[in-house]
C-alpha atoms as a PDB file:
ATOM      1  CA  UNK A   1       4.377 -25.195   7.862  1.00  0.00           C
ATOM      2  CA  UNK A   2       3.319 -23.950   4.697  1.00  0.00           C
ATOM      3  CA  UNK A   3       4.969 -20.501   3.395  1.00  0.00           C
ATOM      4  CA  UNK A   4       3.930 -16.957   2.818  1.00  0.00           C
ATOM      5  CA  UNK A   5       3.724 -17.772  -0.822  1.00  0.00           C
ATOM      6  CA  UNK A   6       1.541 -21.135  -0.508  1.00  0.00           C
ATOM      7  CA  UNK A   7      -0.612 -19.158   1.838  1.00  0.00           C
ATOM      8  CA  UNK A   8      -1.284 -16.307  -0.817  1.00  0.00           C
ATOM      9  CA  UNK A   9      -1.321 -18.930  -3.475  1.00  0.00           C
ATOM     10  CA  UNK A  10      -4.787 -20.495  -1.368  1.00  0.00           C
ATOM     11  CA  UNK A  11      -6.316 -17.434  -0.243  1.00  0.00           C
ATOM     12  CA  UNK A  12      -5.933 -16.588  -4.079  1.00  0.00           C
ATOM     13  CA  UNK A  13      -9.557 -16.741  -4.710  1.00  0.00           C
ATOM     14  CA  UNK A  14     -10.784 -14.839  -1.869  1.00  0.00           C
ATOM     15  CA  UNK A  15      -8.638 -12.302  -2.728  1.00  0.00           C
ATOM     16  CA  UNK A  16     -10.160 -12.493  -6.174  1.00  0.00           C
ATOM     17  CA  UNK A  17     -13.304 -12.419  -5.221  1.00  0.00           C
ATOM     18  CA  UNK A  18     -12.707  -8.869  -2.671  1.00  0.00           C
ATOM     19  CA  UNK A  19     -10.824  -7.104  -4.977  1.00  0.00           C
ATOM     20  CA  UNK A  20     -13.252  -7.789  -7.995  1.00  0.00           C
ATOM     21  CA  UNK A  21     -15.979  -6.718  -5.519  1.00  0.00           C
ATOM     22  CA  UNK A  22     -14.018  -3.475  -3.905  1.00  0.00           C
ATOM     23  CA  UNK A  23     -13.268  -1.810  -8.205  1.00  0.00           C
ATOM     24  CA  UNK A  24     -16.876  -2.847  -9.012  1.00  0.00           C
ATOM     25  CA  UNK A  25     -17.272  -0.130 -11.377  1.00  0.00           C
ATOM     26  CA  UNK A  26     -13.842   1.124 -11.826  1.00  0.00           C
ATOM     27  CA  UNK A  27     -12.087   0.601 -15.134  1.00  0.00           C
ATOM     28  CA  UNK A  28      -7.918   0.208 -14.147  1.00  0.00           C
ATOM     29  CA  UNK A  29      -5.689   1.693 -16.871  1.00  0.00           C
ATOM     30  CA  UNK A  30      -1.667   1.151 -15.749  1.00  0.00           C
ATOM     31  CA  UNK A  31       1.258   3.107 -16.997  1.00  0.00           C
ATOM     32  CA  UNK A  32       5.019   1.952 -16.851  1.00  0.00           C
ATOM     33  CA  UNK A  33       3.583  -1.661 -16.225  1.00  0.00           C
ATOM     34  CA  UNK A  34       6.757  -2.285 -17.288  1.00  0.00           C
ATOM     35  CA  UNK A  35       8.913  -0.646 -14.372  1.00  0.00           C
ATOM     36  CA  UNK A  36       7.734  -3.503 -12.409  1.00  0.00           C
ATOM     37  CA  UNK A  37      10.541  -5.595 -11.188  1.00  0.00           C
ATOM     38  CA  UNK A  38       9.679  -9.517 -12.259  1.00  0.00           C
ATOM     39  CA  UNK A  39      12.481 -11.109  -9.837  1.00  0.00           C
ATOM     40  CA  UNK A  40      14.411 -10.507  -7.032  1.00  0.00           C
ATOM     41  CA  UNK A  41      13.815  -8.084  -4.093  1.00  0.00           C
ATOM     42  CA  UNK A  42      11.656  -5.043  -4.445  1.00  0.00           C
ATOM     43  CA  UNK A  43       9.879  -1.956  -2.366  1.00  0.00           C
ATOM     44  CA  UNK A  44       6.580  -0.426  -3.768  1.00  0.00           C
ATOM     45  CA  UNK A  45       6.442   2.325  -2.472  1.00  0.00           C
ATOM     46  CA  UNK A  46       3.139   5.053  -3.658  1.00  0.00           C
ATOM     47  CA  UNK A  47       0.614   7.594  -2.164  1.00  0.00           C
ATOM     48  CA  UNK A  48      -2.478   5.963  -0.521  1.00  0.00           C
ATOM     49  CA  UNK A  49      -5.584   8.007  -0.941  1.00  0.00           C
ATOM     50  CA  UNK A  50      -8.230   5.143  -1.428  1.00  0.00           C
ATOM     51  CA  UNK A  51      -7.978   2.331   1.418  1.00  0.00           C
ATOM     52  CA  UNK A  52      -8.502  -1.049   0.254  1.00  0.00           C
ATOM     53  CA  UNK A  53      -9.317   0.034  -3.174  1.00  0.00           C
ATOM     54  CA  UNK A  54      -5.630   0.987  -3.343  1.00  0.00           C
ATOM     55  CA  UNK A  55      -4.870  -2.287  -1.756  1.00  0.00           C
ATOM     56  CA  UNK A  56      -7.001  -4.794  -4.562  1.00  0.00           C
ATOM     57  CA  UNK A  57      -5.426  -2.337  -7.585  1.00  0.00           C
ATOM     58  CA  UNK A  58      -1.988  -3.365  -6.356  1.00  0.00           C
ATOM     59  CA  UNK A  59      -3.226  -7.136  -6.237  1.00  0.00           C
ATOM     60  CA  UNK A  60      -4.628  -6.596  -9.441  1.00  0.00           C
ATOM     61  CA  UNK A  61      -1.958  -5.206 -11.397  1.00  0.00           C
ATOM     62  CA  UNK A  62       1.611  -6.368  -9.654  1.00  0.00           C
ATOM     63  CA  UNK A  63       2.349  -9.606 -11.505  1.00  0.00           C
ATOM     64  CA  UNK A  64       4.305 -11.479  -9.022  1.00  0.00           C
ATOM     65  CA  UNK A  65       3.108 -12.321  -4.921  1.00  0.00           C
ATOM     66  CA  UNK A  66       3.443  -9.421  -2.661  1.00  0.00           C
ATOM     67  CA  UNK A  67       2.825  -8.251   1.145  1.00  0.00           C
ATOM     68  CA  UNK A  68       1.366  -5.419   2.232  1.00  0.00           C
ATOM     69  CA  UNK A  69       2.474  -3.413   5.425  1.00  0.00           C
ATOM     70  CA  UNK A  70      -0.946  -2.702   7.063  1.00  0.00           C
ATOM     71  CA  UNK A  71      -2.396  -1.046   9.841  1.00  0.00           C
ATOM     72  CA  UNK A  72      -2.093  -3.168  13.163  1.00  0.00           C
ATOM     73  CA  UNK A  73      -5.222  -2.977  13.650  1.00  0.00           C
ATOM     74  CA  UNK A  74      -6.571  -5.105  11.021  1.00  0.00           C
ATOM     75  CA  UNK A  75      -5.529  -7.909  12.591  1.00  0.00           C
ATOM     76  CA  UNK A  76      -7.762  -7.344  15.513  1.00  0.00           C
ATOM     77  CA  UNK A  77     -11.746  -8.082  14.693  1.00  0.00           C
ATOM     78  CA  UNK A  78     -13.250  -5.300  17.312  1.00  0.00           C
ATOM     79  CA  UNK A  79     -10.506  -2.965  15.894  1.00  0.00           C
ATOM     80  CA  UNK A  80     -11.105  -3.791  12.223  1.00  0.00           C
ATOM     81  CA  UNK A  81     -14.727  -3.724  12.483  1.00  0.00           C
ATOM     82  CA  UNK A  82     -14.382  -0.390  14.254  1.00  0.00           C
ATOM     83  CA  UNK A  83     -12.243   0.686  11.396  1.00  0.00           C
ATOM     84  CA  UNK A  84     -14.955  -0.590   8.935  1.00  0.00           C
ATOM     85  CA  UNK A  85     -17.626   0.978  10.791  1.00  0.00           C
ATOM     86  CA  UNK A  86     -15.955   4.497  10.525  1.00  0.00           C
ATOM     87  CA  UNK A  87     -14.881   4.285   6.884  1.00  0.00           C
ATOM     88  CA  UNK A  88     -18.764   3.701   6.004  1.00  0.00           C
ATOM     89  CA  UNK A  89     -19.393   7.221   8.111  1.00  0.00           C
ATOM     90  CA  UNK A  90     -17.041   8.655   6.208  1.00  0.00           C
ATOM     91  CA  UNK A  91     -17.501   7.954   2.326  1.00  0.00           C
ATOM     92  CA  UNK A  92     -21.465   8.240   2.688  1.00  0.00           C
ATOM     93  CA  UNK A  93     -21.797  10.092   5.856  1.00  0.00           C
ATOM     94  CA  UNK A  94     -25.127   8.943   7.385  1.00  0.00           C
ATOM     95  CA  UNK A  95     -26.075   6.593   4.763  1.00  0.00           C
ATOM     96  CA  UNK A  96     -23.180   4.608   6.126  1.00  0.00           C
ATOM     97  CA  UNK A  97     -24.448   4.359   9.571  1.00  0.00           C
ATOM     98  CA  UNK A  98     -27.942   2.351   7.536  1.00  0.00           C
ATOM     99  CA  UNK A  99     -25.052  -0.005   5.403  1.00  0.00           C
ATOM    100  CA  UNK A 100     -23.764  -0.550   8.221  1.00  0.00           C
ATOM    101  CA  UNK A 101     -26.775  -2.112   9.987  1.00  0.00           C
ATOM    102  CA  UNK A 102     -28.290  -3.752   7.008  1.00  0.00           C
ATOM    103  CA  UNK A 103     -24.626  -5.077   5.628  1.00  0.00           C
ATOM    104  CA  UNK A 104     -24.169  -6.162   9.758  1.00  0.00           C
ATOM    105  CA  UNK A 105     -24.419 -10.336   9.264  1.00  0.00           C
ATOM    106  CA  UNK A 106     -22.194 -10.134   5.981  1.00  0.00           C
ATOM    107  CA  UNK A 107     -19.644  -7.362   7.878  1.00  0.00           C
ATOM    108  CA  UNK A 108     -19.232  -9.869  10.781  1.00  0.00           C
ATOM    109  CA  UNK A 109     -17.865 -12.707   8.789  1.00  0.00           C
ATOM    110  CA  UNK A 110     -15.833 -10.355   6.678  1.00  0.00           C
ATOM    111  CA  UNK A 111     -14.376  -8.854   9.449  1.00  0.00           C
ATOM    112  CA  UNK A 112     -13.811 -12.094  11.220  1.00  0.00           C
ATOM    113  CA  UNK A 113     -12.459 -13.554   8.385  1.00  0.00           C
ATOM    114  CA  UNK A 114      -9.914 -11.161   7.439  1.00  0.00           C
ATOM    115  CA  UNK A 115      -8.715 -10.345  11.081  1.00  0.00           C
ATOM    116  CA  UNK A 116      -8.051 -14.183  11.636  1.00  0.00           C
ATOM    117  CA  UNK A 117      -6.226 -14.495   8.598  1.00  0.00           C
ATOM    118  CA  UNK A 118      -4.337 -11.603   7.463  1.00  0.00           C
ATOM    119  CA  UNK A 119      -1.504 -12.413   8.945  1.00  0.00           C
ATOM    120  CA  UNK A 120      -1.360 -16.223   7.676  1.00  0.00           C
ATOM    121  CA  UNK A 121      -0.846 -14.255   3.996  1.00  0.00           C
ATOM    122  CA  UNK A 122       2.216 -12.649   5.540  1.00  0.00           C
ATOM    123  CA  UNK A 123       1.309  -8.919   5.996  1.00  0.00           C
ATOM    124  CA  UNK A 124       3.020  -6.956   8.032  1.00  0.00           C
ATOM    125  CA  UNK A 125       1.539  -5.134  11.034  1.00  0.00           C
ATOM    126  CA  UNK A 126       2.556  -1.544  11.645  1.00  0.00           C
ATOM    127  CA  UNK A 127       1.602   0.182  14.587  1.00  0.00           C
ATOM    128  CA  UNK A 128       0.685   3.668  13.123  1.00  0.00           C
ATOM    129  CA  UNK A 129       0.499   5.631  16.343  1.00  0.00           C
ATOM    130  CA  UNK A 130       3.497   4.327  17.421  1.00  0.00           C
ATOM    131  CA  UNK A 131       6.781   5.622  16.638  1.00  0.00           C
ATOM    132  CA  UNK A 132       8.904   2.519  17.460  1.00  0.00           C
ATOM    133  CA  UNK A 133       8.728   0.770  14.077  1.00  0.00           C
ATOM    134  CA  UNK A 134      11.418  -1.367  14.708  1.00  0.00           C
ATOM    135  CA  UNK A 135       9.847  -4.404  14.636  1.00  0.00           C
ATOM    136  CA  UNK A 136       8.202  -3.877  11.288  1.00  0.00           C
ATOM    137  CA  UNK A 137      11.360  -2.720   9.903  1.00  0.00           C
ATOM    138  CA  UNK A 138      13.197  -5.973  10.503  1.00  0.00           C
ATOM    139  CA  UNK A 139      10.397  -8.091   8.863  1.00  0.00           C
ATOM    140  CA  UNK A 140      10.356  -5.943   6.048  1.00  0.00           C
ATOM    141  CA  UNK A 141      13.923  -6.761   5.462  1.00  0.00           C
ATOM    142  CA  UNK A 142      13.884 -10.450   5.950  1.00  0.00           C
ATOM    143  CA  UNK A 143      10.877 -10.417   3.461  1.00  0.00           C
ATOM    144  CA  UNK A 144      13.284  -8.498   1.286  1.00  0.00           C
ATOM    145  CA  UNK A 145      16.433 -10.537   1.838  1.00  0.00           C
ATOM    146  CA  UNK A 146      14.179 -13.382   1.079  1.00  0.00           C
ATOM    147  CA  UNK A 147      13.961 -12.169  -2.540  1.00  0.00           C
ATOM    148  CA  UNK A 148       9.850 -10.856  -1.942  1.00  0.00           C
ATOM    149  CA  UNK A 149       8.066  -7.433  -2.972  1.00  0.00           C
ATOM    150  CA  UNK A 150       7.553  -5.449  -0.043  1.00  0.00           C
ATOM    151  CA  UNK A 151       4.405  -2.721  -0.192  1.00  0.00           C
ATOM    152  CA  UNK A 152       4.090   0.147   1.720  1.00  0.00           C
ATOM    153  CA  UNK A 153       1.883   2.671   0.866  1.00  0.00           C
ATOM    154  CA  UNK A 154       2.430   6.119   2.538  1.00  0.00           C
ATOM    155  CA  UNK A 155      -0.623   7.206   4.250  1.00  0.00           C
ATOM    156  CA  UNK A 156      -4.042   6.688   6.111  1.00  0.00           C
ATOM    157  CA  UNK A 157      -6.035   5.945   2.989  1.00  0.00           C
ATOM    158  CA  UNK A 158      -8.004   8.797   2.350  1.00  0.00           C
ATOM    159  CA  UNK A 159      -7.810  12.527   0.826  1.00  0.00           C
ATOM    160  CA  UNK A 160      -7.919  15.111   3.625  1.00  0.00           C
ATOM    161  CA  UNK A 161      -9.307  17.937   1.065  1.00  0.00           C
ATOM    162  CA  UNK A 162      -7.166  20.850   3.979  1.00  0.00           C
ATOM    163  CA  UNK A 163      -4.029  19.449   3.567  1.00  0.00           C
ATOM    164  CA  UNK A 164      -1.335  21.061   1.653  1.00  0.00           C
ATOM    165  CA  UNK A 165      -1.421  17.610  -1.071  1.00  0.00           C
ATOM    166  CA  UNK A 166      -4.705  15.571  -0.569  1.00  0.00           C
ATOM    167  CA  UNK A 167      -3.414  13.196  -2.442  1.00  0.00           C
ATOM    168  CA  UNK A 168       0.301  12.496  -1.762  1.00  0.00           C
ATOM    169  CA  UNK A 169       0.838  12.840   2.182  1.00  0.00           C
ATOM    170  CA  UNK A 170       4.337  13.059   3.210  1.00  0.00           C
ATOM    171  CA  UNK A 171       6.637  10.338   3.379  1.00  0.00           C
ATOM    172  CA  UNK A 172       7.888   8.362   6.770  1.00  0.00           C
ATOM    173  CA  UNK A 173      11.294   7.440   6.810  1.00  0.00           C
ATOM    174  CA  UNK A 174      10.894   3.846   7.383  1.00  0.00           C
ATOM    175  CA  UNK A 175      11.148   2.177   3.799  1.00  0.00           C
ATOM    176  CA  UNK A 176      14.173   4.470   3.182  1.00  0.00           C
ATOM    177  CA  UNK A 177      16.117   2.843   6.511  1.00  0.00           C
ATOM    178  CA  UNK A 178      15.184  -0.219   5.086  1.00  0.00           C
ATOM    179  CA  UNK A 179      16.986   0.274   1.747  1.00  0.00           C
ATOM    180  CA  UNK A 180      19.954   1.926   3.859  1.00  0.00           C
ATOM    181  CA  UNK A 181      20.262  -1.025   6.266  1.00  0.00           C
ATOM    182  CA  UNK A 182      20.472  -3.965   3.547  1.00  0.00           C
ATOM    183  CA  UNK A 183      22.847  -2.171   1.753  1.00  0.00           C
ATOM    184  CA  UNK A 184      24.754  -1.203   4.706  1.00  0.00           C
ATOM    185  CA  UNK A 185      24.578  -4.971   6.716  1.00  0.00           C
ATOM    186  CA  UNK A 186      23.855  -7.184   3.857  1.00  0.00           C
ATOM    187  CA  UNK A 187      25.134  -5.838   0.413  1.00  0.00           C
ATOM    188  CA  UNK A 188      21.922  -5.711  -1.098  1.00  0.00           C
ATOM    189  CA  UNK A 189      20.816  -3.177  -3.236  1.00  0.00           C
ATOM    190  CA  UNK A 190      16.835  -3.203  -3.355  1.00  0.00           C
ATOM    191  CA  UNK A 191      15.204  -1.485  -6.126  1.00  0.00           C
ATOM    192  CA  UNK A 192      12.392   0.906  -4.906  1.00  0.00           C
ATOM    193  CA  UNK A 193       9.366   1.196  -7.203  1.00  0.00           C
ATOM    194  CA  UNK A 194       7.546   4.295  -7.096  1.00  0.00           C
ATOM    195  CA  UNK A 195       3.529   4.369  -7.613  1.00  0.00           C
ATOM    196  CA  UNK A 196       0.997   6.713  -8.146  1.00  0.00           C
ATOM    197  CA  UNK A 197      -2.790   6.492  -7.639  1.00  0.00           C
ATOM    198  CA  UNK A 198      -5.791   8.724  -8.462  1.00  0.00           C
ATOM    199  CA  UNK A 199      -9.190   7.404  -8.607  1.00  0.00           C
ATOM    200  CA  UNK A 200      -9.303   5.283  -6.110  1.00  0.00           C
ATOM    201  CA  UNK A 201     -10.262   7.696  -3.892  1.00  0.00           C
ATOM    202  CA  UNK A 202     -13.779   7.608  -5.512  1.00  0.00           C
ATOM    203  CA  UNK A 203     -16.560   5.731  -3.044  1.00  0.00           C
ATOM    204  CA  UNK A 204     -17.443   2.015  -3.213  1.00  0.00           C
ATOM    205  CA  UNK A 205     -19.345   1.106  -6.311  1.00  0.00           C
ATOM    206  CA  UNK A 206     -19.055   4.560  -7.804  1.00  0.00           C
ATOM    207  CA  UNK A 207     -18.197   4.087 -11.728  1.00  0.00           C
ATOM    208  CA  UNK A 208     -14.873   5.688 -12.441  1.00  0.00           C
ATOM    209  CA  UNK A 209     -11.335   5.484 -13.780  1.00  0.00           C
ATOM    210  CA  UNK A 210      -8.511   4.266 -11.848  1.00  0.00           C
ATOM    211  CA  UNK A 211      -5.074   5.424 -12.949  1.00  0.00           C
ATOM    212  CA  UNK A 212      -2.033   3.950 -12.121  1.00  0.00           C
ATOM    213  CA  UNK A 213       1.436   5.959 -12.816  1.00  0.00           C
ATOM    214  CA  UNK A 214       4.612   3.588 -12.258  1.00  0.00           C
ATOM    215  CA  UNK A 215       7.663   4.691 -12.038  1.00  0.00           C
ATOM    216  CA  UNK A 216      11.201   3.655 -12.954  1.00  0.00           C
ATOM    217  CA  UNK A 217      12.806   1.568  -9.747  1.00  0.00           C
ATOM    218  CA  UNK A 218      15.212   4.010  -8.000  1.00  0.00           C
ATOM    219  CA  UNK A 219      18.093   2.833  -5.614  1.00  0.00           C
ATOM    220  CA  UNK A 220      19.750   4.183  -2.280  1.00  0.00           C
ATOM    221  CA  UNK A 221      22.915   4.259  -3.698  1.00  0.00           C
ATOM    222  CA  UNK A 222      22.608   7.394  -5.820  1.00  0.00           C
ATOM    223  CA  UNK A 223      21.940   9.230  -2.381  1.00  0.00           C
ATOM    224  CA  UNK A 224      24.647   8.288  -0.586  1.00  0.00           C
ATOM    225  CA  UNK A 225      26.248  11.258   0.846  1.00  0.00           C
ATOM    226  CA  UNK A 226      26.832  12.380   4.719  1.00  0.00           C
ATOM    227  CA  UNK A 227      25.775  10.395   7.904  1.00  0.00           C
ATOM    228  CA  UNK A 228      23.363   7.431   7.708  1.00  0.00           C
ATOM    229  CA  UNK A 229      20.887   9.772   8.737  1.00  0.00           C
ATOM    230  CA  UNK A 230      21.050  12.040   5.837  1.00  0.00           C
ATOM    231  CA  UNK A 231      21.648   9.181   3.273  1.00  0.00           C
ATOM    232  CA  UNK A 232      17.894   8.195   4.433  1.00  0.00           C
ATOM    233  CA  UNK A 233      16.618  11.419   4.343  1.00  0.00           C
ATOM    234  CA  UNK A 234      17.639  12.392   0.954  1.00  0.00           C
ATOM    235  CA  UNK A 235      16.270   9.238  -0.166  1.00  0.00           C
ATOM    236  CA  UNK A 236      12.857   9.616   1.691  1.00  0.00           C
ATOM    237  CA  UNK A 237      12.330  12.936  -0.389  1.00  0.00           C
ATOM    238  CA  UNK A 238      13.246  11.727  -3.899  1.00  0.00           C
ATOM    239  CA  UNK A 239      10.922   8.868  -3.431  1.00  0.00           C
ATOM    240  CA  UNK A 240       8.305  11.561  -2.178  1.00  0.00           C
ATOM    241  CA  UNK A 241       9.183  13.651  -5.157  1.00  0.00           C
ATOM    242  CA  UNK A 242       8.883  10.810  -7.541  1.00  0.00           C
ATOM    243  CA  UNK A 243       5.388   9.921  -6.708  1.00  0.00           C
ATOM    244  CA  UNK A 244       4.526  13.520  -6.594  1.00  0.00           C
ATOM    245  CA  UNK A 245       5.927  13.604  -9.995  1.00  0.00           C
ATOM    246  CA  UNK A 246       3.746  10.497 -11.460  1.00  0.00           C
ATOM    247  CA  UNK A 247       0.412  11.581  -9.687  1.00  0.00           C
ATOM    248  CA  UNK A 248       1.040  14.941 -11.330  1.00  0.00           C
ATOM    249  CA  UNK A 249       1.478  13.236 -14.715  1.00  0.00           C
ATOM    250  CA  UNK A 250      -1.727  11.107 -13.887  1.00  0.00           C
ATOM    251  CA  UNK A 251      -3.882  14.557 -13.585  1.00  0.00           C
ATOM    252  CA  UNK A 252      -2.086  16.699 -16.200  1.00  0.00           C
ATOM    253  CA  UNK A 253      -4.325  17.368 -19.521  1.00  0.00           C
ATOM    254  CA  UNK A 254      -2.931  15.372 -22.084  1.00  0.00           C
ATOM    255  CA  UNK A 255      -0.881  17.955 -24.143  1.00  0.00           C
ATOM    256  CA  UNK A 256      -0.200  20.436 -21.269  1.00  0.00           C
END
């Protein structure tokens, strides 16, 4: 049975070929490339206020294989193509209710395509209105004590212009168990790589910039202090505060 990696390495054109379609018009411009982590077992952990656009930048730019947590519904064609369906609606409003009709024999193999085979490229299904995790949690850190880049992008994908930050909703607790529990059961210290996004929030096939802010990896260690629960905690809102911290920079007036 081939692996996780083989899997990505054949679906590597498709993937390509989506992503190159999904920035059509957007210029990508990366900072702290650098703070990537080339080896070894890593979170990426950033704000998600542009849906799959987020998703291709992160294929784009991350030089090394990596799997996504997603949205459990992706895997399911009615679900995803309800899910495409109402992301039309709500980038172009009515317009989107016409793309979808006229894109309809091009959505259906998309849809169908990507439902059957997400999970073949090893992403990892999340059930978002579901507060038992637990499942997901435990594949994220076999990925991770399997040496692999783990991203999970805190969010719904979209800027809700009424909340207190549009861009950066707040942080879930799950990536931060993770970290606690390798440490904890397996001695592993996983770096955590923060990452910022603005401009990907733009609509499909709008010309634009994309920015990309990454951070410096962070560990659980240096917020060890108290009960497991408050170790996580902690550690949840200094990765919240980093990517707060890089969007800002991303949107700051050079100079300011």
């Amino acid at each position: 049975m081939p692996t996780f990696e083989e899997e990505l390495q054949r679906f590597d054109r498709f993937i390509r070929l989506v992503s190159g379609v999904s920035l059509l018009g957007k210029k990508v411009i990366v900072c702290g490339e650098e703070n990537f982590v080339k080896d070894g077992p890593n979170i990426i952990v950033g704000n998600h206020c542009g849906s799959f656009k987020d998703v291709a930048t992160v294929f784009r730019i991350v030089p090394r294989p990596v799997f996504f947590t997603a949205n459990r519904q992706i895997f399911d064609q009615r679900e995803l193509n309800r899910l495409v369906r109402k992301h039309l609606h709500r980038h172009v409003g009515n317009i989107g209710v016409l793309l979808n009709f006229l894109l309809l024999p091009f959505k259906r193999l998309f849809v169908t395509y990507v439902s059957s085979n997400i999970a073949k490229i090893g992403t990892i299904p999340v059930d978002l209105d579901n507060h038992g995790k637990r499942e997901a949690i435990e594949r994220c850190q076999e990925y991770l004590k399997a040496g692999r880049v783990v991203v999970a992008l805190q969010g719904r994908g979209r800027v809700v212009p009424g909340d207190p930050n549009p861009y950066v909703k707040a942080f879930g607790l799950g990536i931060s168990i993770v970290a606690a529990n390798l440490r904890d059961r397996y001695g592993i210290s996983v770096p955590v790589t923060p990452v910022a996004f603005y401009g990907t929030q733009l609509p499909f096939l709008i010309p634009g910039k994309i920015l990309v802010n990454v951070g410096k990896p962070m560990h659980i260690e240096a917020y060890i202090g108290g009960s497991f629960e408050e170790s996580v905690a902690r550690f949840k809102d200094a990765l919240e505060a980093a990517v707060n911290k890089l969007f800002l920079e991303l949107i700051r007036p050079q100079g300011a």
